[in-house]
C-alpha atoms as a PDB file:
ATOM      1  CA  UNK A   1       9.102 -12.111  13.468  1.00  0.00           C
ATOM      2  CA  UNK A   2       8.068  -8.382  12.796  1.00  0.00           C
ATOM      3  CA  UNK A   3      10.463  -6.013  12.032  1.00  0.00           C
ATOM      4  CA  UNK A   4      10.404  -2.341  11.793  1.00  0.00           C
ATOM      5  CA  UNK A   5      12.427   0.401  10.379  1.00  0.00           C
ATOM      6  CA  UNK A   6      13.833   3.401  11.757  1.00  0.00           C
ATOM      7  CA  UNK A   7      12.568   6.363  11.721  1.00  0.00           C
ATOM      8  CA  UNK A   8      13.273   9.210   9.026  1.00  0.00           C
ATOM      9  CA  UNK A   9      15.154  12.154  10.512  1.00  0.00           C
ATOM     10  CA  UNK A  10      16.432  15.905   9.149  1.00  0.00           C
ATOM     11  CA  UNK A  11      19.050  15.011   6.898  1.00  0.00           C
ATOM     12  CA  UNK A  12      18.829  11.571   5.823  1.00  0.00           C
ATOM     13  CA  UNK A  13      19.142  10.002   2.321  1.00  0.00           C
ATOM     14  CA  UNK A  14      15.555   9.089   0.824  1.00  0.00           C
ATOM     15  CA  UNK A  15      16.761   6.439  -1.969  1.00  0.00           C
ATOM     16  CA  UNK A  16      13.521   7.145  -4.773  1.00  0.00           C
ATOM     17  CA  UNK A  17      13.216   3.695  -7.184  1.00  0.00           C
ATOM     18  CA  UNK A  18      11.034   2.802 -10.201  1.00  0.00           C
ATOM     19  CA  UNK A  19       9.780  -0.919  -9.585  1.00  0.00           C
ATOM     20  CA  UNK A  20       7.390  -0.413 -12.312  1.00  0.00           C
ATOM     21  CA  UNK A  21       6.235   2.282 -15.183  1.00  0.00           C
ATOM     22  CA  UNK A  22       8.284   4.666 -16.288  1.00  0.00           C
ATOM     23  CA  UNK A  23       7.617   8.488 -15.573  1.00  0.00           C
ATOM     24  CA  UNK A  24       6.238  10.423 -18.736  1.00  0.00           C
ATOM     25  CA  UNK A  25       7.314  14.017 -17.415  1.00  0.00           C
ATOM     26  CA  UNK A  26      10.628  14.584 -16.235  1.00  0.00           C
ATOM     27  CA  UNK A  27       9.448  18.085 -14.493  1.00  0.00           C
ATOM     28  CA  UNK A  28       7.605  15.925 -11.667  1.00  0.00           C
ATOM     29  CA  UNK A  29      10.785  14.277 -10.580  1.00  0.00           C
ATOM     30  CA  UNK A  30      12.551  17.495 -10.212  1.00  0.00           C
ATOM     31  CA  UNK A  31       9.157  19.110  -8.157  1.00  0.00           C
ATOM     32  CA  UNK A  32       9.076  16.476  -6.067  1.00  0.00           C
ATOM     33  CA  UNK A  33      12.788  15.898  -5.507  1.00  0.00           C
ATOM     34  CA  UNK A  34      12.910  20.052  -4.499  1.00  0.00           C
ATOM     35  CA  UNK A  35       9.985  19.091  -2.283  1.00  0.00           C
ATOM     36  CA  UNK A  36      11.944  16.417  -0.725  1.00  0.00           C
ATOM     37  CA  UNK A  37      14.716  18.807  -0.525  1.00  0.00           C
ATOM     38  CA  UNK A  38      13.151  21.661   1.373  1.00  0.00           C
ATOM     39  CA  UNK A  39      11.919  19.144   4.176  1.00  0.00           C
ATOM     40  CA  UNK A  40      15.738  18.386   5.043  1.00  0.00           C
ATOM     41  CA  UNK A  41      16.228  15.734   2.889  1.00  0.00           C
ATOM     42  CA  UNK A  42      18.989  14.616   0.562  1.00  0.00           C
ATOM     43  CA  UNK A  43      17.363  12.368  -2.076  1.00  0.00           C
ATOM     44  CA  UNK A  44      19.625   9.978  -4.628  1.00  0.00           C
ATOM     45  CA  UNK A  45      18.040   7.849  -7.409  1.00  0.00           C
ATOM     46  CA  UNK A  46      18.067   4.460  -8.497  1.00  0.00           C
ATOM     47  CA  UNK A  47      20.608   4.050 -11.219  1.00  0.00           C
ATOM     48  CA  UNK A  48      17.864   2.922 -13.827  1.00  0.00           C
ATOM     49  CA  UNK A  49      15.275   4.987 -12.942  1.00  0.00           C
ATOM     50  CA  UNK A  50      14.767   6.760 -15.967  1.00  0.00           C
ATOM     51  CA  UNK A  51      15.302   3.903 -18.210  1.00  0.00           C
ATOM     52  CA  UNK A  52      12.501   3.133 -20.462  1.00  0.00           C
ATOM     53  CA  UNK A  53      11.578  -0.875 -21.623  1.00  0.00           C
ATOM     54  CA  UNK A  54       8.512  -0.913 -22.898  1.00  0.00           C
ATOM     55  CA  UNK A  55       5.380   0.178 -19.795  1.00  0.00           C
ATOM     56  CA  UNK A  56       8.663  -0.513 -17.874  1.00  0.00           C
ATOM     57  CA  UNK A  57      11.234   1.186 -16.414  1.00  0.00           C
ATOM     58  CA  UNK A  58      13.643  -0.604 -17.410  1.00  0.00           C
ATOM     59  CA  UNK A  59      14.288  -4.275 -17.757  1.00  0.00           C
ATOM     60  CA  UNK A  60      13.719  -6.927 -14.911  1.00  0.00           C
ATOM     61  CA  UNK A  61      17.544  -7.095 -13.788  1.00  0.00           C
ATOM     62  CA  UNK A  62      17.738  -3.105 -14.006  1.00  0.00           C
ATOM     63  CA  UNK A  63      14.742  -2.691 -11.533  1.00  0.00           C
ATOM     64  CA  UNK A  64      15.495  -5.458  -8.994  1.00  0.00           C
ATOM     65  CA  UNK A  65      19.367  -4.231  -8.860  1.00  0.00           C
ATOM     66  CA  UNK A  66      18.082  -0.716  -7.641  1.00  0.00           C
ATOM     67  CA  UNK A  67      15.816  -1.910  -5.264  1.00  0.00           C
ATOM     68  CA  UNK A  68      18.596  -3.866  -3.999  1.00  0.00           C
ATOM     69  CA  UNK A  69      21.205  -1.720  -4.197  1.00  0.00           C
ATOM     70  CA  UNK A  70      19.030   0.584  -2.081  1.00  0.00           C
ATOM     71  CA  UNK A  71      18.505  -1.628   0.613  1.00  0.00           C
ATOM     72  CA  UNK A  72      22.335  -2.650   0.419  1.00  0.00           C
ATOM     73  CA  UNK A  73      23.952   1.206   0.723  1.00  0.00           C
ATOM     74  CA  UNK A  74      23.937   2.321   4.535  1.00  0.00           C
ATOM     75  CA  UNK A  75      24.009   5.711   3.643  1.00  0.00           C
ATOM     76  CA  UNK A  76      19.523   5.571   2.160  1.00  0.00           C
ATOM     77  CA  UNK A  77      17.602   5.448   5.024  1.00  0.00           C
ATOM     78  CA  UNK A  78      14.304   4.964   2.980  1.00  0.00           C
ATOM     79  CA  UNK A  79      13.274   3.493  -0.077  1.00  0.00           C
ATOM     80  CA  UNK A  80      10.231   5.773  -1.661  1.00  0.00           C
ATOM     81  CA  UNK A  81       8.773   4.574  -5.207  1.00  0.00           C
ATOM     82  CA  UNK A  82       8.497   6.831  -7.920  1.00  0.00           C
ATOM     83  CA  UNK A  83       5.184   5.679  -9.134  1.00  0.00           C
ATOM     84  CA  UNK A  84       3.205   2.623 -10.102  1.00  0.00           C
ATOM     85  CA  UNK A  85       2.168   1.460 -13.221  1.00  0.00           C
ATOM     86  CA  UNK A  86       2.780  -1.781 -14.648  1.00  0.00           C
ATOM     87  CA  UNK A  87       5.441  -4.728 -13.761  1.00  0.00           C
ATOM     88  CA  UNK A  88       6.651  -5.072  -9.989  1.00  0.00           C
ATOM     89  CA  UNK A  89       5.117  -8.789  -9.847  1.00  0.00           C
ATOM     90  CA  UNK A  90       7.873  -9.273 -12.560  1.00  0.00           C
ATOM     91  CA  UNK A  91      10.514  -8.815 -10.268  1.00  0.00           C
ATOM     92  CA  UNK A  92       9.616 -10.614  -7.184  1.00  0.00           C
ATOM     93  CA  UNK A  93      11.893 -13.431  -7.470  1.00  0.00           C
ATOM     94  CA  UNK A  94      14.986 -11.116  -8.227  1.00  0.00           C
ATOM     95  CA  UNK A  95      14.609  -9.263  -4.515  1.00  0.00           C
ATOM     96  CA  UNK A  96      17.531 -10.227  -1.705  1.00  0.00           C
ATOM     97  CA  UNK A  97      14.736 -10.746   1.144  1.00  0.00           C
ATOM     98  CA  UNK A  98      17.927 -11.904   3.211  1.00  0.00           C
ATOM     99  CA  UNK A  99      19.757  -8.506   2.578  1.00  0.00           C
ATOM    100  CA  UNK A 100      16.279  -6.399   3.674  1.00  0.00           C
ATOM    101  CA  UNK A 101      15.560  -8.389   7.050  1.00  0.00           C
ATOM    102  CA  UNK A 102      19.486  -7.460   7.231  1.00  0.00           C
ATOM    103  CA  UNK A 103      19.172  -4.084   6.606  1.00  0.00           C
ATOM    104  CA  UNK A 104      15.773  -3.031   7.523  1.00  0.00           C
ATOM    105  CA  UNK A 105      14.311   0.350   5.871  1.00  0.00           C
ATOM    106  CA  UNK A 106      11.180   1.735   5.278  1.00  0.00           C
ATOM    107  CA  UNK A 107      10.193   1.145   1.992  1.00  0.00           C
ATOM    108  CA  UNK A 108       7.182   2.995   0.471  1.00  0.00           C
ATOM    109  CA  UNK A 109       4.871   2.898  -2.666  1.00  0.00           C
ATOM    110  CA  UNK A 110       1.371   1.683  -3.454  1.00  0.00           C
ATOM    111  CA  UNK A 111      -1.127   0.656  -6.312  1.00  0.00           C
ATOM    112  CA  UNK A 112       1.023  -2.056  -8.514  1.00  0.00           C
ATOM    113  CA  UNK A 113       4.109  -1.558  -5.857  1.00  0.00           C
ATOM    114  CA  UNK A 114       1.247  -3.401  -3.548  1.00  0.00           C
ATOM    115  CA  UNK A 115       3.505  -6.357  -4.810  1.00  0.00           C
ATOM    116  CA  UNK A 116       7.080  -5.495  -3.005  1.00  0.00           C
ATOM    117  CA  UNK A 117       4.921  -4.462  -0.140  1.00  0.00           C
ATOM    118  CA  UNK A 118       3.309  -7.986   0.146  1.00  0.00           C
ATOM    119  CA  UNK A 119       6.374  -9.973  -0.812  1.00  0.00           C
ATOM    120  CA  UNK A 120       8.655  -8.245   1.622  1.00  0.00           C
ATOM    121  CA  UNK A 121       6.315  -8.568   4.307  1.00  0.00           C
ATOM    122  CA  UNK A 122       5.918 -12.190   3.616  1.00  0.00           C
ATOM    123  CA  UNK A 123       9.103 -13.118   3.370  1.00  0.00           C
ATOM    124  CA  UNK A 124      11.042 -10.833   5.842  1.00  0.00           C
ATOM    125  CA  UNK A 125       8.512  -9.435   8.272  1.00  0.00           C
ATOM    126  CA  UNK A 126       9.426  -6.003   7.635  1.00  0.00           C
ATOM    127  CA  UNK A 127       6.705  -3.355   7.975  1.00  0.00           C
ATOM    128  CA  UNK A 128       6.394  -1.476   4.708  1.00  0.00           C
ATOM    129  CA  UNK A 129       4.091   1.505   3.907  1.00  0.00           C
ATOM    130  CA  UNK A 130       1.012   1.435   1.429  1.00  0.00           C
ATOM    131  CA  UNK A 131       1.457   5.771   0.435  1.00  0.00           C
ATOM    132  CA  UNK A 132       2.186   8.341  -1.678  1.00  0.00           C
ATOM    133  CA  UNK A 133       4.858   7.935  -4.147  1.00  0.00           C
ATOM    134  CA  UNK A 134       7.517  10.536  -5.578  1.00  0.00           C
ATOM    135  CA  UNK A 135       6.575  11.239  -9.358  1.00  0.00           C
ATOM    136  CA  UNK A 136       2.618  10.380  -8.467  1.00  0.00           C
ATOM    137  CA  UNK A 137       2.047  12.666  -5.351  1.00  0.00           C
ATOM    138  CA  UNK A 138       5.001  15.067  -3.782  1.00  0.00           C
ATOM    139  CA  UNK A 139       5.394  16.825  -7.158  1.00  0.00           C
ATOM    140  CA  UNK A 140       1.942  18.552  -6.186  1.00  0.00           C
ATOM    141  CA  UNK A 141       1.619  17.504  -2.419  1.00  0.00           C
ATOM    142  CA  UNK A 142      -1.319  17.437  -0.656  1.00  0.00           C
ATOM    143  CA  UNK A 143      -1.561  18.686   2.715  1.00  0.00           C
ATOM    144  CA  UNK A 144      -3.976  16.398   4.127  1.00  0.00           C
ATOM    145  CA  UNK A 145      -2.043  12.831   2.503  1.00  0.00           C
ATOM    146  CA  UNK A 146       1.346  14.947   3.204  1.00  0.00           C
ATOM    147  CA  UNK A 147       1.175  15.955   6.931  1.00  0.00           C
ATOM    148  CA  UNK A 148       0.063  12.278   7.884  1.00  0.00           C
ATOM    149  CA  UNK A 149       2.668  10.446   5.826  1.00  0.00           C
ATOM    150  CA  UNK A 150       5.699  12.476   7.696  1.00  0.00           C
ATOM    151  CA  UNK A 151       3.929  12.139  11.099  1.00  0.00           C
ATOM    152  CA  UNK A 152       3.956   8.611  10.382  1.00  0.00           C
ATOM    153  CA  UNK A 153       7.312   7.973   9.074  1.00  0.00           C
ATOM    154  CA  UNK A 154       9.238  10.412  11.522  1.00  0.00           C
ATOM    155  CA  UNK A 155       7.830  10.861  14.366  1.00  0.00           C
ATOM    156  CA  UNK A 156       7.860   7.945  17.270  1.00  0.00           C
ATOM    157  CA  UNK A 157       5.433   6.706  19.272  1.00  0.00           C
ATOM    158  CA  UNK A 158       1.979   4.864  18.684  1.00  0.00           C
ATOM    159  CA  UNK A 159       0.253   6.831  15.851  1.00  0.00           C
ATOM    160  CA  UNK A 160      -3.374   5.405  16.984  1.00  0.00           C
ATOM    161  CA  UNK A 161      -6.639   6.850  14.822  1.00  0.00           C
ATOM    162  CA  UNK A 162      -6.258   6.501  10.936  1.00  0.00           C
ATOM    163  CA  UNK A 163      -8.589   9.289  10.019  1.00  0.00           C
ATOM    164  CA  UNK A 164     -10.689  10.069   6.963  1.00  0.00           C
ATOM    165  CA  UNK A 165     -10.148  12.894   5.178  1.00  0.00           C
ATOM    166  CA  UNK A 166     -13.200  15.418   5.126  1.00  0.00           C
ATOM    167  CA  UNK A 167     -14.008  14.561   1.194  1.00  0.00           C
ATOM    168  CA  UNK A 168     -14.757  10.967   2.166  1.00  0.00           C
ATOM    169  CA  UNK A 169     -17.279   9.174   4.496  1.00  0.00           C
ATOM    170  CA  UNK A 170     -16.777   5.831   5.903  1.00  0.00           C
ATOM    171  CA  UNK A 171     -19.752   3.493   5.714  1.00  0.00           C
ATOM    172  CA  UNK A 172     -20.579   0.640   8.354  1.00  0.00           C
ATOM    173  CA  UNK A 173     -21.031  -2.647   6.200  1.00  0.00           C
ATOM    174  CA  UNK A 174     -21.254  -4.763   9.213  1.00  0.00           C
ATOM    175  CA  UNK A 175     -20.891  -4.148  12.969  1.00  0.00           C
ATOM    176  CA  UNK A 176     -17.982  -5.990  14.784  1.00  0.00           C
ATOM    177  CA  UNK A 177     -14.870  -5.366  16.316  1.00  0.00           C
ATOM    178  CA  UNK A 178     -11.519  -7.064  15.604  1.00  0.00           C
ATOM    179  CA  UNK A 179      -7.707  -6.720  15.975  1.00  0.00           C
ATOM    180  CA  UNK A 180      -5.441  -8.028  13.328  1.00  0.00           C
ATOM    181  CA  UNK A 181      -2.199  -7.061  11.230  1.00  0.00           C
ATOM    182  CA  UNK A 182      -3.169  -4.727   7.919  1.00  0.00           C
ATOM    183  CA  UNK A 183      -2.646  -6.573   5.121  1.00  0.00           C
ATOM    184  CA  UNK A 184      -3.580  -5.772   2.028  1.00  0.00           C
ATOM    185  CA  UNK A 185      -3.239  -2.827  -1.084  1.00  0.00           C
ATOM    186  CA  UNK A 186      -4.107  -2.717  -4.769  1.00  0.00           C
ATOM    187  CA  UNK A 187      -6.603  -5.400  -5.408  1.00  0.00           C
ATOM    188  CA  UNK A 188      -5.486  -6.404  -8.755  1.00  0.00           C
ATOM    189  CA  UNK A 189      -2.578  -6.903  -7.825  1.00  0.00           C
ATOM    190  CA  UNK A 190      -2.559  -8.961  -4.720  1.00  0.00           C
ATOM    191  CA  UNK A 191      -5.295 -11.288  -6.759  1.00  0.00           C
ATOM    192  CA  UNK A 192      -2.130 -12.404  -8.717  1.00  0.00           C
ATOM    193  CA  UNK A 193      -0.397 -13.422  -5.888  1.00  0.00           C
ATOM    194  CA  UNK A 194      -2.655 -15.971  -4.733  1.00  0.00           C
ATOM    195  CA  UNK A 195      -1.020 -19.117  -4.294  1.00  0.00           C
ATOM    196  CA  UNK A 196       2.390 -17.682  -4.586  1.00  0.00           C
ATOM    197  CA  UNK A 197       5.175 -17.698  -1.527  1.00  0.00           C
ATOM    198  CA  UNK A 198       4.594 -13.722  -2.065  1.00  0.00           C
ATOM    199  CA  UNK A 199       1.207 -13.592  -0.441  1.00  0.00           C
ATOM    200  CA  UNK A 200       1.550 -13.179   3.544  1.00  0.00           C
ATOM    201  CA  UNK A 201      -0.844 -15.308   5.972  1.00  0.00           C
ATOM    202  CA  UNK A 202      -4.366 -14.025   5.762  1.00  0.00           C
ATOM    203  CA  UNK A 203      -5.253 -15.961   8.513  1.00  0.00           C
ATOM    204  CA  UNK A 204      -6.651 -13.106  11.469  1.00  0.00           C
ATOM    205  CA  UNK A 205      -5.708 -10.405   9.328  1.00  0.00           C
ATOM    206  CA  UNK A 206      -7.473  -6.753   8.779  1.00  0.00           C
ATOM    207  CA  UNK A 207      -7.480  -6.719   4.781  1.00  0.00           C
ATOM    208  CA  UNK A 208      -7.726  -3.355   3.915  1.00  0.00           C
ATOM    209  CA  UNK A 209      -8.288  -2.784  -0.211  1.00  0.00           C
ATOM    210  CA  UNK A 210      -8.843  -0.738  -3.368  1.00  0.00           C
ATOM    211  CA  UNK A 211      -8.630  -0.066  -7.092  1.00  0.00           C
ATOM    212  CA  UNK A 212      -8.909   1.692  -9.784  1.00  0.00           C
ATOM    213  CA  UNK A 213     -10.510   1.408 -13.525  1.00  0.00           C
ATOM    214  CA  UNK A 214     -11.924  -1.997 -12.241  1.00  0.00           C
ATOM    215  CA  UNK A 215     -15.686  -2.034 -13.216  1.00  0.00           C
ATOM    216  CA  UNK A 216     -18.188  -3.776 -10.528  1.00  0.00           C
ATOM    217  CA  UNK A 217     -17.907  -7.326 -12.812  1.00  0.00           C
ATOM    218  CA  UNK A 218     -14.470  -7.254 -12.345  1.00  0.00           C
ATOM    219  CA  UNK A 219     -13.919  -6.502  -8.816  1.00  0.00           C
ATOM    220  CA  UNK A 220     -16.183  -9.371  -8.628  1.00  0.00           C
ATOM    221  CA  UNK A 221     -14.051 -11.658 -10.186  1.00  0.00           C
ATOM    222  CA  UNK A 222     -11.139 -10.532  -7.976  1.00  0.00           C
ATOM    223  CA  UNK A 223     -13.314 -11.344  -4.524  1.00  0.00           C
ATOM    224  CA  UNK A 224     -14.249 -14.183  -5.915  1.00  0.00           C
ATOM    225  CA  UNK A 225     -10.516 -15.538  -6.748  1.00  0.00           C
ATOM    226  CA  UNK A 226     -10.224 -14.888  -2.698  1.00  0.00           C
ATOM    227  CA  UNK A 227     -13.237 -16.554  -1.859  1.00  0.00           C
ATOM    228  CA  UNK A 228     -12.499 -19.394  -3.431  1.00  0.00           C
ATOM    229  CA  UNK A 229      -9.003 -19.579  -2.218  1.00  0.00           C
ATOM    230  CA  UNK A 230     -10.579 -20.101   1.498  1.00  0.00           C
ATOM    231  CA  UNK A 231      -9.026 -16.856   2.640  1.00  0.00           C
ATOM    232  CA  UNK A 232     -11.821 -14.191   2.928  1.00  0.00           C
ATOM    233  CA  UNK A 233     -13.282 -16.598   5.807  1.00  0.00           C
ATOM    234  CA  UNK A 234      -9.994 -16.332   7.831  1.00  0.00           C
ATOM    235  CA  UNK A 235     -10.290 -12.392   7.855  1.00  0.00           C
ATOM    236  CA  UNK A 236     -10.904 -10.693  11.156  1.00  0.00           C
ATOM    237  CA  UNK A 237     -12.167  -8.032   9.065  1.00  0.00           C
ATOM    238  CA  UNK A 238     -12.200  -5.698   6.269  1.00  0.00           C
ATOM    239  CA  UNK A 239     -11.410  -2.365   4.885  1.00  0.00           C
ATOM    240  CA  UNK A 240     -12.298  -0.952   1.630  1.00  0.00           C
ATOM    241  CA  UNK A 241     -10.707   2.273   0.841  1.00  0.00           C
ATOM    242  CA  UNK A 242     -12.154   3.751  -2.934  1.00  0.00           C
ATOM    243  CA  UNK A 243     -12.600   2.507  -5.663  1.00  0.00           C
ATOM    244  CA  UNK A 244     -12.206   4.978  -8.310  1.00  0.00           C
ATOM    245  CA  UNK A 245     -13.190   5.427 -12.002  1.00  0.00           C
ATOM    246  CA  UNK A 246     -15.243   1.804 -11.437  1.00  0.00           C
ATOM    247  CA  UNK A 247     -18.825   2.955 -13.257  1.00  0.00           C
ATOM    248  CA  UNK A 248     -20.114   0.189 -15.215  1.00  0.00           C
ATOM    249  CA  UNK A 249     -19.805   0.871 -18.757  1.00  0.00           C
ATOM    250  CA  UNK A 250     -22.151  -2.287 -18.939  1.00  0.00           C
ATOM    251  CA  UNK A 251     -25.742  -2.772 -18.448  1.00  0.00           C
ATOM    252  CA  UNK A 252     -27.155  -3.917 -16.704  1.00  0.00           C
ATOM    253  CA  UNK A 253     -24.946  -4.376 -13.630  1.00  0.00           C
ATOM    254  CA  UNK A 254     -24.325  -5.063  -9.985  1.00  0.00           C
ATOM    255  CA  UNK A 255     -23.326  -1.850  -7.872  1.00  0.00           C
ATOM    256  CA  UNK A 256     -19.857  -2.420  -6.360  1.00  0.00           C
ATOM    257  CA  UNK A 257     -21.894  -2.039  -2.745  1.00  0.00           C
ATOM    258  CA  UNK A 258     -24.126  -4.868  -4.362  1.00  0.00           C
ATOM    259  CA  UNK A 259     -20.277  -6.613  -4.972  1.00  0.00           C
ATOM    260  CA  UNK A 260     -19.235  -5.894  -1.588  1.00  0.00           C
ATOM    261  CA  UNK A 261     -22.551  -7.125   0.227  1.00  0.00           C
ATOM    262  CA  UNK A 262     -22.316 -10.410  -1.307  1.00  0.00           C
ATOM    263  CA  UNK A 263     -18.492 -11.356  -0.651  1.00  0.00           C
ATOM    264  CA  UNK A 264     -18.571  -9.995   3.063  1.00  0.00           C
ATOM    265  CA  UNK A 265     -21.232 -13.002   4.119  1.00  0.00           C
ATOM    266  CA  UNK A 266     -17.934 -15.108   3.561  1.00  0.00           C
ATOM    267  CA  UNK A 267     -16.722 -13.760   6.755  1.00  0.00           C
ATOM    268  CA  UNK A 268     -17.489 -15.061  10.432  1.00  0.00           C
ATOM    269  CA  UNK A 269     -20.135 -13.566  12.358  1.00  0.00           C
ATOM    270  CA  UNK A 270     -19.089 -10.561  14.533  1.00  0.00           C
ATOM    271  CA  UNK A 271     -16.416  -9.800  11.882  1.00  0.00           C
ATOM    272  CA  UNK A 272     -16.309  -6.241  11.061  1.00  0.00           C
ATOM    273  CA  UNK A 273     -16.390  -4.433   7.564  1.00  0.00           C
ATOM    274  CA  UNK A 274     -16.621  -0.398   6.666  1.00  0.00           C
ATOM    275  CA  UNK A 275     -16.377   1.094   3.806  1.00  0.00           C
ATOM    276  CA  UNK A 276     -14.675   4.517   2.167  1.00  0.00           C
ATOM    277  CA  UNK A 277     -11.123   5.122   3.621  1.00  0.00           C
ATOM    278  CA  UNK A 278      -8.822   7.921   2.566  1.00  0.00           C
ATOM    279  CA  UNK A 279      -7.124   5.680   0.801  1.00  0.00           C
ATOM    280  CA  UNK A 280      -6.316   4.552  -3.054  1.00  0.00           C
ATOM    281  CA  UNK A 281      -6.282   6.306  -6.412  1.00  0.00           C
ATOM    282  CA  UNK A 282      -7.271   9.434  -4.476  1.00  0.00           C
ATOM    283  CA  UNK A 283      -5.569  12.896  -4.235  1.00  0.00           C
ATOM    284  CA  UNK A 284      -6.296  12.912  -0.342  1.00  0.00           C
ATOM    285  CA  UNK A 285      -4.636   9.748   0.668  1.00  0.00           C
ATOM    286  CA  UNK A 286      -3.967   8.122   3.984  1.00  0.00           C
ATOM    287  CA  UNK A 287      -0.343   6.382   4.494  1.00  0.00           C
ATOM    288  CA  UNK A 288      -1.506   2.799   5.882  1.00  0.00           C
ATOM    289  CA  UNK A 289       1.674   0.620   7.597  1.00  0.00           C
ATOM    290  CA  UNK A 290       1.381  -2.860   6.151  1.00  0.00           C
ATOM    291  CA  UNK A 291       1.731  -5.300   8.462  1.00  0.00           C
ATOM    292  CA  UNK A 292       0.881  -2.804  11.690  1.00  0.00           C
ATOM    293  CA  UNK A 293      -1.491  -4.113  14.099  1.00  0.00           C
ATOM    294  CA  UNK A 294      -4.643  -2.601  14.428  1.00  0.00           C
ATOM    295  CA  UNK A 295      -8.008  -2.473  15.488  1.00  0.00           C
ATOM    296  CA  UNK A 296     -11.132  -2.146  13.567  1.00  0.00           C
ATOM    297  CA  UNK A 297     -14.183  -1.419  15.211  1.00  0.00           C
ATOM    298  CA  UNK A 298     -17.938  -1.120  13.074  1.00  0.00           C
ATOM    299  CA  UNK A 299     -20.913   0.011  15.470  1.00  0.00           C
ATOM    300  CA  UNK A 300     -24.260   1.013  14.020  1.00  0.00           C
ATOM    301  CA  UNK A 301     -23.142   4.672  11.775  1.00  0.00           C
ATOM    302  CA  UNK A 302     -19.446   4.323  13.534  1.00  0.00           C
ATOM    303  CA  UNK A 303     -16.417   3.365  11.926  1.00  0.00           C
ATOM    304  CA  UNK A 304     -12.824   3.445  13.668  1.00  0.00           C
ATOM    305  CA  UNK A 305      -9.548   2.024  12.625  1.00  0.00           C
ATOM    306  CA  UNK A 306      -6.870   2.480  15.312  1.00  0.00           C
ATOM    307  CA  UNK A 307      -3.205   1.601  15.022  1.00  0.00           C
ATOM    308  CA  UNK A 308      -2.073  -0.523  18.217  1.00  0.00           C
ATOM    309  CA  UNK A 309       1.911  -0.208  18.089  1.00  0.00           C
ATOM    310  CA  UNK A 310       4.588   1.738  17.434  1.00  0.00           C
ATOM    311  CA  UNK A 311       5.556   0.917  13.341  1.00  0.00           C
ATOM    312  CA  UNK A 312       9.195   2.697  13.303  1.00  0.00           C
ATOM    313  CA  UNK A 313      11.953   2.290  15.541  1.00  0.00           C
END
């Protein structure tokens, strides 16, 4: 079953959490939380948040409990993460997936958060959003990333076209069209989940991806993992957002198009794959709904992703 959270309104309580790394500079979370602020918002923080264990914030236990407690408290309406990093596979098995399909929220973060995303899809159904993240991205917003992440979280209705940003062209890898549920994020880290209860059904889905610091070997070596785990043949298609800071440092070397062109022949014919959304280690950044149904469609130099319901309440 699919669920979906409601939507944010003026006034509500954004709960902010640390899953993973710590944040270095305290002066982000205060931009970010005044950012928050002079939207409407009333933001309160995890209790552990600026704990320090290591690249984590905090221990295990610490991080769970907040996410937890978050999802418990009636009063937070939405879970945002604070940033990425390091360390949210680590606490997978310490999230009450019968409390969220209780209490339903949205719940956003990205890069090594990718893990809570995919876990509490998998195991509740819940819609969650692959975004921006407090610390990372509202302490300097940007516009473009900005206006399309409240128009998706607040607004009803079916949000439809997922456009790029102007900085970024999409490229047709092969012509098809397809409708599936988005699932996907950070490669790296939903490599790790293979053959884990965390990982939803890939079976029909639109797997949208990206990274960063992975060189072309090593994005390889990720595809590979899901080619050999039968799942990039059940695809109805795919998406690959950027992949940033991935020059080889050896050479010689495949291209990560050259990476990309080989994997995709795993798919079934008429299954569509484009290249280059606004979406990853990028400043411009599109909010993508995982879970959402959606449509891709690849035609000759054309490239459309389309949203086909409503992913808030």
């Amino acid at each position: 079953m699919i669920l979906k959270p409601e939507r944010l309104k003026t006034g509500d309580v954004i709960g902010v959490v640390a899953p993973a790394s710590p944040v270095e500079k305290e002066d982000k979370i205060e931009r970010a939380t005044r950012y928050l602020e002079r939207l409407g918002f009333r933001v309160t923080f995890g209790k552990h948040v600026h704990n320090v264990h290591g690249y984590l914030a905090g221990t295990d236990k610490e991080r769970a409990e907040d996410i937890n407690r978050m999802f418990r408290d009636p009063q937070v309406k939405a879970i945002f993460a604070l940033r990425g990093g390091y360390g949210s596979p680590r606490i997978l098995r310490l999230i009450d997936y019968k409390q969220i399909a209780r209490h339903p929220k949205i719940f956003v973060g990205y890069s090594d958060i990718t893990a809570l995303s995919s876990a509490i899809f998998a195991k509740t159904g819940l819609i969650t959003f692959s975004g921006p993240m407090v610390a990372s991205d509202m302490s300097k917003p940007d516009k473009y990333s900005q206006d399309i992440f409240w128009r998706m979280l607040t607004e009803k209705g079916v949000f439809g076209a997922i456009e790029n940003h102007e900085d970024y062209a999409r490229k047709p890898l092969r012509n098809g069209s397809a409708i599936g549920r988005l699932i996907g994020g950070n490669l790296s880290l939903l490599t790790v989940l293979i053959g884990t209860e965390f990982l939803p059904s890939m079976k029909n889905a639109l797997f949208f991806t990206e990274d960063v610091g992975e060189e072309p070997y090593r994005v390889d070596r990720m595809l590979s993992q899901l080619h050999n785990a039968r799942l990039l043949e059940s695809l109805s298609g795919i998406v690959f957002g950027q992949f940033t800071n991935a020059s080889p440092e050896d050479k010689p070397s495949l291209t990560m198009d050259e990476v990309f062109a080989h994997y995709i022949l795993a798919l079934r014919k008429g299954r569509p794959v484009m290249q280059g959304l606004s979406y990853g280690h990028v400043r411009h950044k599109h909010i993508i709904p995982f879970g959402a149904k959606a449509r891709l469609t690849v035609q000759d130099d054309k490239c459309a992703l389309e949203l086909l319901e409503t992913v808030i309440t």
